[in-house]
C-alpha atoms as a PDB file:
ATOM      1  CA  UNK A   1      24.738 -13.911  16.063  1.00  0.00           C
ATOM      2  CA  UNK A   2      21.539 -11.443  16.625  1.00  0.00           C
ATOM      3  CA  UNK A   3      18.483 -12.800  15.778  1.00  0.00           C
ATOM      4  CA  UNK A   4      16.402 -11.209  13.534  1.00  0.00           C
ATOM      5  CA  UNK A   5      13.720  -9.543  15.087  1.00  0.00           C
ATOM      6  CA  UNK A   6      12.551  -6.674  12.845  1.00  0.00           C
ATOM      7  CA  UNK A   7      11.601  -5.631   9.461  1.00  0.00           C
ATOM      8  CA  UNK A   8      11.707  -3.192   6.858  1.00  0.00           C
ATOM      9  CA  UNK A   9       9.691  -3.216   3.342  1.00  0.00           C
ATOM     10  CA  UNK A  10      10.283  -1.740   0.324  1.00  0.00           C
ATOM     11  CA  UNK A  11       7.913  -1.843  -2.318  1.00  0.00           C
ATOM     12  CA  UNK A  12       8.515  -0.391  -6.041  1.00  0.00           C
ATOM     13  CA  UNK A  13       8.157  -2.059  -9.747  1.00  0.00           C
ATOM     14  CA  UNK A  14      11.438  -0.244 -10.799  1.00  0.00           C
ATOM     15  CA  UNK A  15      14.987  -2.900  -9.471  1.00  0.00           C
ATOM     16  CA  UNK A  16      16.703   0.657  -9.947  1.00  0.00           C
ATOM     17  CA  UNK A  17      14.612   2.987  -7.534  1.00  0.00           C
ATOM     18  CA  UNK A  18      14.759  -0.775  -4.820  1.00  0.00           C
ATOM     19  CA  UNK A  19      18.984  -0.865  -5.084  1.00  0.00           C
ATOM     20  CA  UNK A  20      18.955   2.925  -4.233  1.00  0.00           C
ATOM     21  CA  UNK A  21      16.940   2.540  -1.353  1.00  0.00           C
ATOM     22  CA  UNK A  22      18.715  -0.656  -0.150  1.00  0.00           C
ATOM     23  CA  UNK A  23      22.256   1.477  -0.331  1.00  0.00           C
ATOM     24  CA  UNK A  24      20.725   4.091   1.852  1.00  0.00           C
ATOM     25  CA  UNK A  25      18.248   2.356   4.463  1.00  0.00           C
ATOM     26  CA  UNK A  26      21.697   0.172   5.081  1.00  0.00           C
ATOM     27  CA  UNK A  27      23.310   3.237   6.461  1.00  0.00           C
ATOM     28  CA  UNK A  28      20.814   3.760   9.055  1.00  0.00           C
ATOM     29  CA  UNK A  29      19.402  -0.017   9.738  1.00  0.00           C
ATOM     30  CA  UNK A  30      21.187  -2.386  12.160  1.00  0.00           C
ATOM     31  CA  UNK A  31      21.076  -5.449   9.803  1.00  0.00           C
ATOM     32  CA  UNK A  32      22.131  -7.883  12.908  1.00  0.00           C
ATOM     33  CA  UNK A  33      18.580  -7.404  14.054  1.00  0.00           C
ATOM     34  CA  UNK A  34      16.644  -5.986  10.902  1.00  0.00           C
ATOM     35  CA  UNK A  35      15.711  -7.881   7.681  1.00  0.00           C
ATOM     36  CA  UNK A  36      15.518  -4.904   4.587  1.00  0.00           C
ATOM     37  CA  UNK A  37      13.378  -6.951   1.768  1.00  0.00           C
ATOM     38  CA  UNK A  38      12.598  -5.704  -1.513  1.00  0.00           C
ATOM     39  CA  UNK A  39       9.454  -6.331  -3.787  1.00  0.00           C
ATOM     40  CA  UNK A  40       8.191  -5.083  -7.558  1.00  0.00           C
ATOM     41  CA  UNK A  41       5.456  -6.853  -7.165  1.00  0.00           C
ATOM     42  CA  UNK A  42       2.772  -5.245  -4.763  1.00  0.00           C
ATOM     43  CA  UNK A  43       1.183  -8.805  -4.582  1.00  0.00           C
ATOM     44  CA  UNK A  44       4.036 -10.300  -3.779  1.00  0.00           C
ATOM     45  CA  UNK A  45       4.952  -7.831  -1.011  1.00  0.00           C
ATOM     46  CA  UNK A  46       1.689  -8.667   0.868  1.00  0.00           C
ATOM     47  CA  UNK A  47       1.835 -11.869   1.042  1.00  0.00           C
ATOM     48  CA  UNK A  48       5.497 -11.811   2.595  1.00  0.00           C
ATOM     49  CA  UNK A  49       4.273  -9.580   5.019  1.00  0.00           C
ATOM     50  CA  UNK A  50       1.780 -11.728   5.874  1.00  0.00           C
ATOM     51  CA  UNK A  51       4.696 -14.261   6.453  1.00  0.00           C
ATOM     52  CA  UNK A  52       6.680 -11.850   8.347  1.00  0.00           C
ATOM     53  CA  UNK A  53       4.141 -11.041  10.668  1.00  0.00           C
ATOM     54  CA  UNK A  54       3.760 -14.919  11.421  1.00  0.00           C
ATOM     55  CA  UNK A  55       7.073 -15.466  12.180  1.00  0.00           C
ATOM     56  CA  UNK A  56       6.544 -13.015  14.767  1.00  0.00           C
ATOM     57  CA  UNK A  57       9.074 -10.406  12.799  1.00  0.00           C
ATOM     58  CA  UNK A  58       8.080  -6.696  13.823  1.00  0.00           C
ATOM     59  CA  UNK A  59       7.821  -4.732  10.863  1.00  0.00           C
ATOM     60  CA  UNK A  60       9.343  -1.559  11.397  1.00  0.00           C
ATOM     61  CA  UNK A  61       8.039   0.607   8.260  1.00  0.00           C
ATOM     62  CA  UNK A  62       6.950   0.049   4.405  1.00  0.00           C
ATOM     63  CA  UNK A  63       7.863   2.199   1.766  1.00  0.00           C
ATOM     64  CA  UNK A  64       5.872   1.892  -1.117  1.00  0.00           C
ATOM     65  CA  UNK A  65       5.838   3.639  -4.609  1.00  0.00           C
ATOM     66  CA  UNK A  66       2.871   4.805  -5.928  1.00  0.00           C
ATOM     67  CA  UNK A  67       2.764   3.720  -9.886  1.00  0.00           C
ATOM     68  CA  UNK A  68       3.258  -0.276  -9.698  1.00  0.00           C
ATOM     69  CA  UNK A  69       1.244  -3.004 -11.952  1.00  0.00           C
ATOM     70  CA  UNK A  70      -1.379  -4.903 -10.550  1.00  0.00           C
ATOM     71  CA  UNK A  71      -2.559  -2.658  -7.848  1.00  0.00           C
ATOM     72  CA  UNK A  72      -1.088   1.244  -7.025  1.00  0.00           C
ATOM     73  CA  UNK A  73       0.789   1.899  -3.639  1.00  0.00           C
ATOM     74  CA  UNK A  74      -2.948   3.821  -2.111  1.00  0.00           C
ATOM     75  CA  UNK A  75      -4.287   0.304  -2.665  1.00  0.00           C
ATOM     76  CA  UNK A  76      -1.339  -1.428  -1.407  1.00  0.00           C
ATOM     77  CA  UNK A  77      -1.352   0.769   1.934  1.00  0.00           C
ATOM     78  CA  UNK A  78      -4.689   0.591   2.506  1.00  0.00           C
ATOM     79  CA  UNK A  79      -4.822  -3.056   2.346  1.00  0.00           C
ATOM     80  CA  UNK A  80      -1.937  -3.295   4.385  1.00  0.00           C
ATOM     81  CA  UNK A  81      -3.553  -1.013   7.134  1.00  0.00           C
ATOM     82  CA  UNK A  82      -6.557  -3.154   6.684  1.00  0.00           C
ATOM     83  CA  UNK A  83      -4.761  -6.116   8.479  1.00  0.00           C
ATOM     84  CA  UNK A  84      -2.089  -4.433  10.315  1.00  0.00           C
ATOM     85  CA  UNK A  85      -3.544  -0.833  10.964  1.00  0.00           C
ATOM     86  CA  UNK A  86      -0.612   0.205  13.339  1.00  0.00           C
ATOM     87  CA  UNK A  87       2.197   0.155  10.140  1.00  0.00           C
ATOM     88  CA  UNK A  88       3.994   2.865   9.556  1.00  0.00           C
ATOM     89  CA  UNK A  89       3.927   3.442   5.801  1.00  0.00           C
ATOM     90  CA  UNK A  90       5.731   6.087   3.810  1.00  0.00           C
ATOM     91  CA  UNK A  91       4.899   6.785   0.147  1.00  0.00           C
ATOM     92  CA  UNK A  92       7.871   7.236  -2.203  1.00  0.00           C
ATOM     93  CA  UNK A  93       6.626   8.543  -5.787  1.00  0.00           C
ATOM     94  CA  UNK A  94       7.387  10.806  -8.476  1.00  0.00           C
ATOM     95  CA  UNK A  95       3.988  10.131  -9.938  1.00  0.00           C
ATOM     96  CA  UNK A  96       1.542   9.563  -7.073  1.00  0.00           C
ATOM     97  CA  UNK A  97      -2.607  10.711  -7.269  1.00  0.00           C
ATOM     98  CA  UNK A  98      -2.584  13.785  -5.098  1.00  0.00           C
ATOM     99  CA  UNK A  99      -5.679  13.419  -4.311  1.00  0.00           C
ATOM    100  CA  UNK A 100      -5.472   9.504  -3.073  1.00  0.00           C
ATOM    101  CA  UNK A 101      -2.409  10.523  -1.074  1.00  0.00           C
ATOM    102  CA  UNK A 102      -4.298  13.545   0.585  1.00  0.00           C
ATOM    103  CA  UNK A 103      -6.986  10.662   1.105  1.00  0.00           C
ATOM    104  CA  UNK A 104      -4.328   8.480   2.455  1.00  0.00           C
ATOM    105  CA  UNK A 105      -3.110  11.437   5.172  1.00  0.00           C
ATOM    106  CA  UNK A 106      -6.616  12.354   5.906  1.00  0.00           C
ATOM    107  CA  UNK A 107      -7.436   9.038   7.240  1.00  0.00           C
ATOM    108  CA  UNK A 108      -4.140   8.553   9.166  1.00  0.00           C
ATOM    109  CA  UNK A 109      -2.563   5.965   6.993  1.00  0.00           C
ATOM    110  CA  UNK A 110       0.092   7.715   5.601  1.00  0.00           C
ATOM    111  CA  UNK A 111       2.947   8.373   8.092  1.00  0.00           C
ATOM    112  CA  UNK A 112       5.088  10.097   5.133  1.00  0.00           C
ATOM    113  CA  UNK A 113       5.447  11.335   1.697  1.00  0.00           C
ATOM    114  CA  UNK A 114       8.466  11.554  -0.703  1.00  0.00           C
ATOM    115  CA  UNK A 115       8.679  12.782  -3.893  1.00  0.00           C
ATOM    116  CA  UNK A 116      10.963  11.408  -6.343  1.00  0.00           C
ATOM    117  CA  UNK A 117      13.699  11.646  -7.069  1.00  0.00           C
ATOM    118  CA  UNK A 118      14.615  12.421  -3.043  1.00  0.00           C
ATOM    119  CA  UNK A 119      17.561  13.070  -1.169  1.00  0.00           C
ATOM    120  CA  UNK A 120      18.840  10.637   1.083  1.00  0.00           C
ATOM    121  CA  UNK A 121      18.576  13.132   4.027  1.00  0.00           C
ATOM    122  CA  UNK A 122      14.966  13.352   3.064  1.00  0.00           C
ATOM    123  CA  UNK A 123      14.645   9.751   3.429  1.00  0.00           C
ATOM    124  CA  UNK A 124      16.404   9.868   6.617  1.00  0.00           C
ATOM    125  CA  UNK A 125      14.487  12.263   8.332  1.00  0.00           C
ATOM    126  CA  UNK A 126      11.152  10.832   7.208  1.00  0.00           C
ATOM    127  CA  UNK A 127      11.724   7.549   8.598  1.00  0.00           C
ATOM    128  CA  UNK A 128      14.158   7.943  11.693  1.00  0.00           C
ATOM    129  CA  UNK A 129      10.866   9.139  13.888  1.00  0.00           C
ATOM    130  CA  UNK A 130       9.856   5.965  12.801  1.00  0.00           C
ATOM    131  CA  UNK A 131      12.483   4.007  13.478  1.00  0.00           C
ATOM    132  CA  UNK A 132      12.948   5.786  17.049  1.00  0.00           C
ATOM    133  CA  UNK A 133       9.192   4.786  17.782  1.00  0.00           C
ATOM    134  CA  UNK A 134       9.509   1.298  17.485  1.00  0.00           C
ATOM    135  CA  UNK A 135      12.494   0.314  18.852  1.00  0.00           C
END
C-alpha cells in the first residue's frame, strides 16, 4: 500500500457541485498517493487544512466556490494564502464578485478561474499545470 502523501481540496456549500467534482478529479488523481476531501463548510475546510498540513500531507491544489455561508471563497483564499501563500487555488463559480476575483489575480492568489457550470476538459486543463508542478 502507497502512503498518502498528497492532497487535494474541494470547497463548495452545494453536495451536488462536490460529487461532480469528486467523479472527475478521480479520473486524473492517483488516489494510492492523493487524499481528494470535500467541504461545504469554508470553516470547516480550513481547519482540515490546517490538519493536513501537520501531518506533513502536501496539498496539491484547492478549489473553492465563490458563494458559500459563513465566509465567500475571496475570503477563504485569501486566508488560506495568508498561512500557506505557495497554494495553488482555483476558483470554481457561477456567481463569483468580478471584481474580488480580478483582486484575487492581481495579487497572485488566484492560479485559476472556472465558471460554472464547466466542462470537465476545462477542469482538466486548469489544474493539470498544477498538478505537473508539484509532483
Amino acid at each position: 500500500m502507497t502512503e498518502i502523501k498528497y492532497a487535494v481540496v474541494c470547497v463548495d456549500d452545494d453536495p451536488l457541485i462536490l460529487q461532480v467534482l469528486s467523479f472527475q478529479l478521480e479520473k486524473i488523481i492517483d488516489k494510492k498517493c492523493t487524499l481528494l476531501e470535500y467541504f461545504t463548510d469554508p470553516l470547516v475546510a480550513l481547519s482540515n487544512i490546517d490538519d493536513l498540513v501537520a501531518e506533513q500531507i502536501d496539498i496539491i491544489f484547492i478549489i473553492v466556490d465563490y458563494q458559500m455561508p459563513n465566509m465567500n471563497g475571496a475570503q477563504l483564499i485569501r486566508a488560506i494564502k495568508d498561512k500557506y501563500p505557495d497554494l495553488a487555488c482555483v476558483m470554481l463559480s457561477g456567481q463569483a464578485n468580478a471584481i474580488q476575483v480580478a483582486e484575487l489575480e492581481q495579487d497572485n492568489l488566484l492560479a485559476e478561474f472556472i465558471s460554472k457550470p464547466w466542462d470537465e476538459s476545462v477542469l482538466f486543463n486548469a489544474v493539470a499545470p498544477i498538478i505537473n508542478r508539484n509532483k
